[in-house]
N, C-alpha and C. Protein backbone atom coordinates (compact mmCIF):
# COMPACT_ATOMS: atom_id res chain seq x y z
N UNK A 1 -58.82 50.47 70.24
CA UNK A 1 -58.67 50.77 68.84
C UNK A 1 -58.31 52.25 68.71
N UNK A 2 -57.17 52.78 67.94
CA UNK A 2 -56.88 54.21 67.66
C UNK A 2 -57.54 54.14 65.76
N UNK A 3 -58.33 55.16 66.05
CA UNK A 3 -59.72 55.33 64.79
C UNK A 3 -59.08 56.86 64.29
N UNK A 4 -59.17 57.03 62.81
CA UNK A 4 -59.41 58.23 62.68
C UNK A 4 -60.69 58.65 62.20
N UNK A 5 -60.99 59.99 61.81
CA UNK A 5 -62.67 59.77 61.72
C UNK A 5 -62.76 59.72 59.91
N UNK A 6 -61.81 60.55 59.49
CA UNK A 6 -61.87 60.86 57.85
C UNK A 6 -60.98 59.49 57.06
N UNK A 7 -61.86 59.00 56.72
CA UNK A 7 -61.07 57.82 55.87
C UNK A 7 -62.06 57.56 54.78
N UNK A 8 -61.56 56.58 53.31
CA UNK A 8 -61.82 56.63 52.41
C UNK A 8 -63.63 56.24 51.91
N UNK A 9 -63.85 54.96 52.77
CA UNK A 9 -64.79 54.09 52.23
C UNK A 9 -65.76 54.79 53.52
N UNK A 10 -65.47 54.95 54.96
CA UNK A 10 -66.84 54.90 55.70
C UNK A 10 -65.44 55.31 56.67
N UNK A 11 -66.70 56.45 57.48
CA UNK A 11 -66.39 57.28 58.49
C UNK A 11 -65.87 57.02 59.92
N UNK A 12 -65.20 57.33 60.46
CA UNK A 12 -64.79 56.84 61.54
C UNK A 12 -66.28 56.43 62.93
N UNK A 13 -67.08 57.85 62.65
CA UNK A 13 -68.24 57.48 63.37
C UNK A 13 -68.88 56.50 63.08
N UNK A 14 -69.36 55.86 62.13
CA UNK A 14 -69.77 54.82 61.50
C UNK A 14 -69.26 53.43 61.91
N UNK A 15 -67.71 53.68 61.98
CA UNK A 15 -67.30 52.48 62.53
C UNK A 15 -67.22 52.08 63.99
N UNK A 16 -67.19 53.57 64.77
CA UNK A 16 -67.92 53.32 65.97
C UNK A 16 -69.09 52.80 65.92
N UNK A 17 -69.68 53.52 65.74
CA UNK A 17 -71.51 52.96 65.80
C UNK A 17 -71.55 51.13 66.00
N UNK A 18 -71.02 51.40 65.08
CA UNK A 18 -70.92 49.65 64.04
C UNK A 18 -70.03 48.76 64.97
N UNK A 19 -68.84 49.37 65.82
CA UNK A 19 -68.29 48.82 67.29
C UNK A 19 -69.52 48.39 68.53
N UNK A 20 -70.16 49.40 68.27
CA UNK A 20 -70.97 49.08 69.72
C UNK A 20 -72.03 48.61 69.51
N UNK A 21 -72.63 48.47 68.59
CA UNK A 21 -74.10 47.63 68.25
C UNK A 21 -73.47 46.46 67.83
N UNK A 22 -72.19 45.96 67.80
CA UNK A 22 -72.00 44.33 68.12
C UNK A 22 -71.12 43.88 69.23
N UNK A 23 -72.19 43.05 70.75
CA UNK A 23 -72.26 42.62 71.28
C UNK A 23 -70.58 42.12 71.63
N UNK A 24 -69.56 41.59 70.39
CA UNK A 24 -68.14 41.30 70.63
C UNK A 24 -67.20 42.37 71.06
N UNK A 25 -67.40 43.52 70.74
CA UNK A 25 -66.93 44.73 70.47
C UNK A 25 -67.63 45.94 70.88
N UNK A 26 -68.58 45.68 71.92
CA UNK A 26 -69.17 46.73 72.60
C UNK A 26 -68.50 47.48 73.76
N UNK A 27 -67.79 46.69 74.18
CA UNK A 27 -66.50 47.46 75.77
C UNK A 27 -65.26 47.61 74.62
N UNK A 28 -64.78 47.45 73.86
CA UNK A 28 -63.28 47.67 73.75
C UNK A 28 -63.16 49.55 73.49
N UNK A 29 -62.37 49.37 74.30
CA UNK A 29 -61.70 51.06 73.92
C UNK A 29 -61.54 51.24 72.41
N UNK A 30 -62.26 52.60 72.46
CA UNK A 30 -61.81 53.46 70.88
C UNK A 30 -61.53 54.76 71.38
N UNK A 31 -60.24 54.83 70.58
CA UNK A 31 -59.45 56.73 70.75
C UNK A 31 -59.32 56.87 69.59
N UNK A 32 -60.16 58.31 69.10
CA UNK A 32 -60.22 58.74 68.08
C UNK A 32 -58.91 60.05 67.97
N UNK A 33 -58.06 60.03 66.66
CA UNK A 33 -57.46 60.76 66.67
C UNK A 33 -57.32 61.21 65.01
N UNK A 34 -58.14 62.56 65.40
CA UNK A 34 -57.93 63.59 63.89
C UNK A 34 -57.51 64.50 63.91
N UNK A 35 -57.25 65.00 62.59
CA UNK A 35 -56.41 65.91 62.22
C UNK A 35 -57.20 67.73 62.37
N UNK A 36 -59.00 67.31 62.66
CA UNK A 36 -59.35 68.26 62.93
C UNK A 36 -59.22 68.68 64.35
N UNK A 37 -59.67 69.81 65.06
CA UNK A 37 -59.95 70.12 66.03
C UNK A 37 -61.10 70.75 66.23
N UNK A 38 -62.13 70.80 65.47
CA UNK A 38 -63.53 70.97 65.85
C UNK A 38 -64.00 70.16 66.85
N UNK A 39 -64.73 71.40 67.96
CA UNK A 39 -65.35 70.67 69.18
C UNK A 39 -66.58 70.03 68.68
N UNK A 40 -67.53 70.16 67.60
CA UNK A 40 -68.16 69.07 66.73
C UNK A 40 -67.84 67.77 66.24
N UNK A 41 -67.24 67.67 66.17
CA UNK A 41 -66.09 65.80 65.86
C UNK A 41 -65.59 65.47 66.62
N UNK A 42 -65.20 66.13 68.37
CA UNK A 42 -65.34 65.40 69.25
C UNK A 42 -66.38 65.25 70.05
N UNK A 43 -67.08 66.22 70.16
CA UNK A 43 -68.67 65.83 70.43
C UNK A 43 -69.19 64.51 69.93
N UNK A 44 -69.22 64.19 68.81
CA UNK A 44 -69.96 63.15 67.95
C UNK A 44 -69.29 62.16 68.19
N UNK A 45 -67.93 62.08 67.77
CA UNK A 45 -67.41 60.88 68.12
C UNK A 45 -67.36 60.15 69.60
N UNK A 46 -67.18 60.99 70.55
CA UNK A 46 -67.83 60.45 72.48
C UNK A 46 -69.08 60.19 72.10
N UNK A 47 -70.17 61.22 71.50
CA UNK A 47 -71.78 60.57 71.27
C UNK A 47 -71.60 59.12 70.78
N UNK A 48 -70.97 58.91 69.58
CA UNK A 48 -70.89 57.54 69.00
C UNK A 48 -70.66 56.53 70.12
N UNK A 49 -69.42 56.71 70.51
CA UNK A 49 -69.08 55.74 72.15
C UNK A 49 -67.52 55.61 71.87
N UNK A 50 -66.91 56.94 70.78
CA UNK A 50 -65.58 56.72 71.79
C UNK A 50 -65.22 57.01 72.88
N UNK A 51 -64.56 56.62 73.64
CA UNK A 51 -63.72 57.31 74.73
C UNK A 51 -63.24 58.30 74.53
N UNK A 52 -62.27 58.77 73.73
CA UNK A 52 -61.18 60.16 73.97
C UNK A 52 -61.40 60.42 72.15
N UNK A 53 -61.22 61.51 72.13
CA UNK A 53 -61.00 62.17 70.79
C UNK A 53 -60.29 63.19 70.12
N UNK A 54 -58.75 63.07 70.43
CA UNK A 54 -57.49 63.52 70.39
C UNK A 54 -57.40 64.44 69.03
N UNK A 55 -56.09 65.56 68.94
CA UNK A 55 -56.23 66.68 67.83
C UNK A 55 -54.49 65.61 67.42
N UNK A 56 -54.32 65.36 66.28
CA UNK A 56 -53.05 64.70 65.94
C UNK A 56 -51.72 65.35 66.07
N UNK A 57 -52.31 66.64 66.10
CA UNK A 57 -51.27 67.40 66.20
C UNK A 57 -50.66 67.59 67.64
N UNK A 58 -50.92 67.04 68.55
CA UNK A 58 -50.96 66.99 69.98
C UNK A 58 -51.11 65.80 70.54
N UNK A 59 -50.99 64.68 69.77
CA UNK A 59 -52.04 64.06 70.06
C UNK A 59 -50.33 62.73 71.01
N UNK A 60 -49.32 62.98 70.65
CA UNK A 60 -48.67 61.98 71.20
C UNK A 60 -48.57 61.61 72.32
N UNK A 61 -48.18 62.64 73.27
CA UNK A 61 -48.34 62.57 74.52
C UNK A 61 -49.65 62.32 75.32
N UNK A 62 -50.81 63.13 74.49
CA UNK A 62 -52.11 62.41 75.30
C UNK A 62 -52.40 61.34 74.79
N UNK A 63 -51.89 60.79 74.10
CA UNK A 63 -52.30 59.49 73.07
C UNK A 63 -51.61 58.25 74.56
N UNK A 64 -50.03 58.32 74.82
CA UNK A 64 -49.83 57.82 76.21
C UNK A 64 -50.63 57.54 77.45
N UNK A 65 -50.56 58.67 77.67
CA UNK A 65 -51.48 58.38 79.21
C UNK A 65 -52.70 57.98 78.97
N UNK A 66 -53.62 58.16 77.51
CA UNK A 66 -55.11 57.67 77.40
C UNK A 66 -55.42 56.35 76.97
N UNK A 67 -53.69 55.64 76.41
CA UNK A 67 -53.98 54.59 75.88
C UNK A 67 -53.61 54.07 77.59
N UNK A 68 -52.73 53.99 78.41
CA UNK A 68 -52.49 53.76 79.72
C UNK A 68 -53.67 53.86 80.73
N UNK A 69 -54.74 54.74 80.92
CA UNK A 69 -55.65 54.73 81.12
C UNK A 69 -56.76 53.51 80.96
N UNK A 70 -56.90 53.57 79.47
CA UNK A 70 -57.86 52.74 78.97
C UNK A 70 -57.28 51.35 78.77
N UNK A 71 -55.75 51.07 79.14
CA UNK A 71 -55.55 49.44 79.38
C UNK A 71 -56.20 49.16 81.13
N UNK A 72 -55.39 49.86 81.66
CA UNK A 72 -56.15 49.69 83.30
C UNK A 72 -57.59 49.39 83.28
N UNK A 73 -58.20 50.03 82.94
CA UNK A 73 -60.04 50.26 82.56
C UNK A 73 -60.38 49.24 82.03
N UNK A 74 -59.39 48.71 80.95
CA UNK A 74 -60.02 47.09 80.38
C UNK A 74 -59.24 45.79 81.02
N UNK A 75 -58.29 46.23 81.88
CA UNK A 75 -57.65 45.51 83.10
C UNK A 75 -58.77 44.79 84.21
N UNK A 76 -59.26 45.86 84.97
CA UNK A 76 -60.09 46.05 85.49
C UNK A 76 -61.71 45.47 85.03
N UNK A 77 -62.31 45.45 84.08
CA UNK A 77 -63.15 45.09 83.47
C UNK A 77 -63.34 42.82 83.38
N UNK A 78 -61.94 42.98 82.63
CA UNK A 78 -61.56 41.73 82.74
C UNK A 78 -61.54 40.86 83.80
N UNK A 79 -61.06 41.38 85.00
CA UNK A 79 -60.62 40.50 86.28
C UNK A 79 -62.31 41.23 87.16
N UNK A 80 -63.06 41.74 86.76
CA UNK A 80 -64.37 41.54 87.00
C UNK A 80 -65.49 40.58 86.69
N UNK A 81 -65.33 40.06 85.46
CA UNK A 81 -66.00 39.26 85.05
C UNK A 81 -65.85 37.41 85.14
């Protein structure tokens, strides 16, 4: 899932949270990508249980290799179980 954290109704952390305390949606990749760059909102958002927490302004090229990353990782996951 590519999440941002600032949205209208409920927070991007929130919807993490709310990813991993249900059992369907507890392994799927989340890459958070905002428009801030406070090392506080990516702190929190890895605390929550994203994976990566990208600055948008930068964010294309690492957005590649992390979404490439995290298919392998759920590649891998899959042909484990």
């Amino acid at each position: 899932m590519l999440l941002d954290l600032q949205m209208p109704d409920i927070t991007g952390w929130d919807v993490i949270r709310e990813l991993r305390a249900d059992a369907a949606y507890d392994m799927m990749p989340i890459v958070v990508c905002s428009a801030s760059d406070s090392e506080t909102y990516r702190r929190e958002a890895i605390e929550a249980g994203a994976q990566e927490c990208l600055n948008k302004d930068n964010a294309f090229d690492e957005l590649k290799g992390v979404l490439h990353q995290q298919m392998e990782s759920a590649a891998g996951r899959t042909a484990n179980h």
